[in-house]
Protein backbone atom coordinates (compact mmCIF):
# COMPACT_ATOMS: atom_id res chain seq x y z
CA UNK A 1 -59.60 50.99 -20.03
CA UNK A 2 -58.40 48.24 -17.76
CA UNK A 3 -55.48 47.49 -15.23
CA UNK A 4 -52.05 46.13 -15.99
CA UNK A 5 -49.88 44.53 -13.65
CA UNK A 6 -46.10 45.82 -13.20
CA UNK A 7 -43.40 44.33 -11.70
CA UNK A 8 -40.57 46.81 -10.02
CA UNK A 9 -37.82 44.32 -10.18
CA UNK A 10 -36.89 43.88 -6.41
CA UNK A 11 -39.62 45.61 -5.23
CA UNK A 12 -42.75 43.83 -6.13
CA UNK A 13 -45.61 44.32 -8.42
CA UNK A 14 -48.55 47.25 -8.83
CA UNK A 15 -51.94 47.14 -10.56
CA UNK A 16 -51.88 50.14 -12.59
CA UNK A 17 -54.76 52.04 -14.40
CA UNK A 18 -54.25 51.81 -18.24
CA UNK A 19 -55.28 55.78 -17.87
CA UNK A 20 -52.18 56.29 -16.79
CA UNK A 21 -50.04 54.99 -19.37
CA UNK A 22 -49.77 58.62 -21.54
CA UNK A 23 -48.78 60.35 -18.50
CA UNK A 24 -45.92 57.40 -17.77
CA UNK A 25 -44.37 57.26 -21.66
CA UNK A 26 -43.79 61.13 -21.20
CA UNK A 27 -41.11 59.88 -18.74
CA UNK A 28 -40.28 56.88 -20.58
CA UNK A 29 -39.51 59.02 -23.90
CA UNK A 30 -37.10 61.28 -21.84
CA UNK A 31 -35.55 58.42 -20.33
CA UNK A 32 -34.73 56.95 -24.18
CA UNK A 33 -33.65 60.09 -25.09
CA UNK A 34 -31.60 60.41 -22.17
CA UNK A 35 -30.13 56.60 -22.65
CA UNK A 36 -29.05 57.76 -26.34
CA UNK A 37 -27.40 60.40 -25.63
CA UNK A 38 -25.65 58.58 -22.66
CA UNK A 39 -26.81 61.02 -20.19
CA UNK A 40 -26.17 58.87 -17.00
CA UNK A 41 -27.24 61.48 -14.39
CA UNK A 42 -30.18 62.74 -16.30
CA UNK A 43 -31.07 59.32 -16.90
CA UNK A 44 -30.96 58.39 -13.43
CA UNK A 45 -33.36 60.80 -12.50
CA UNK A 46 -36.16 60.06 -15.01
CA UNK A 47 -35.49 56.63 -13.62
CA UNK A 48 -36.76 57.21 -10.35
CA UNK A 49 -39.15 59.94 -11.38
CA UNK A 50 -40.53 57.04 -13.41
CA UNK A 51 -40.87 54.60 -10.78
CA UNK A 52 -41.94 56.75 -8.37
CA UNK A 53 -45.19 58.08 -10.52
CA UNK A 54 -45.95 54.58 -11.00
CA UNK A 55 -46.16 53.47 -6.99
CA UNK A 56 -48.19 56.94 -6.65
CA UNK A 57 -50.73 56.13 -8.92
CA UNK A 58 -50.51 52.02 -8.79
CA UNK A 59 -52.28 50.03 -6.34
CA UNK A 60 -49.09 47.68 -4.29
CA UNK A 61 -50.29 43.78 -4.86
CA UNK A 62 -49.73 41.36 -1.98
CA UNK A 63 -46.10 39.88 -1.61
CA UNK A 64 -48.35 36.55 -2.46
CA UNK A 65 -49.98 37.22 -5.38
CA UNK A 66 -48.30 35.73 -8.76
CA UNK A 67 -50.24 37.28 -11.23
CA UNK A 68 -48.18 37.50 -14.75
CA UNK A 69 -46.45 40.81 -14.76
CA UNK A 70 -47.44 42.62 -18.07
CA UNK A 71 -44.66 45.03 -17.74
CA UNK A 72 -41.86 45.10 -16.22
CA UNK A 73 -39.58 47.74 -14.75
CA UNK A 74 -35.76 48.13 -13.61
CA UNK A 75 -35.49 48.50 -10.19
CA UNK A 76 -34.58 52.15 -9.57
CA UNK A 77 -30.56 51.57 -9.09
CA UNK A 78 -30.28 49.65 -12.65
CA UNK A 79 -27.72 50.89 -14.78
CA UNK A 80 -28.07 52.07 -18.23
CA UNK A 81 -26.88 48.52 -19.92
CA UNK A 82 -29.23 46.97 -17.63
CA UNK A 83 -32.06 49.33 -18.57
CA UNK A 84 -31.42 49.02 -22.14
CA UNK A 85 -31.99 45.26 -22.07
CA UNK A 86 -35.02 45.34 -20.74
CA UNK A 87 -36.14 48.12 -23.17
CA UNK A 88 -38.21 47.58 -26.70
CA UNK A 89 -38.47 50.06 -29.53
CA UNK A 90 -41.07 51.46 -27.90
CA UNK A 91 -39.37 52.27 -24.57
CA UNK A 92 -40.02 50.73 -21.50
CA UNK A 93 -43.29 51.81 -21.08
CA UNK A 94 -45.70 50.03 -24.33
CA UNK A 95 -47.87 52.42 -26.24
């Protein structure tokens, strides 16, 4: 298991346990689901629920550092078009 860097856009970047990741694509699978079925409030939510387990468990980098962001994630007021740009097959989340 190793660390992965993620950006929040506007926020700033977190190291983040690879452990982690099953816990985090629970919330990333709702938040598809939530996207395809256009569910703007519900998707809103997972959003932030999202985020939010991700600066719990990730460590915050210095403002400084530039390491290359391995993932990257909407900042938490992103709409759904935005989201859904940034989004692969596999969700936001890889794995």
């Amino acid at each position: 298991m190793g660390d992965m860097i993620v950006r929040i856009m506007g926020e700033g970047q977190v190291k983040l346990s690879d452990s982690h990741l099953p816990e985090l694509n629970k919330l990333d699978d709702e938040l598809l689901t939530e996207m395809e079925n256009g569910d703007g409030p519900g998707f809103r939510r997972t959003l932030g629920a999202l985020l939010s387990k991700v600066r719990e468990l990730g460590d915050p980098l210095p403002d400084d550092s530039l390491e290359p962001s391995e993932l990257i994630l909407p900042s938490p007021d992103a709409t759904l078009e935005e989201v859904r740009e940034l989004l692969s097959d596999d969700g936001l989340i890889p794995g």
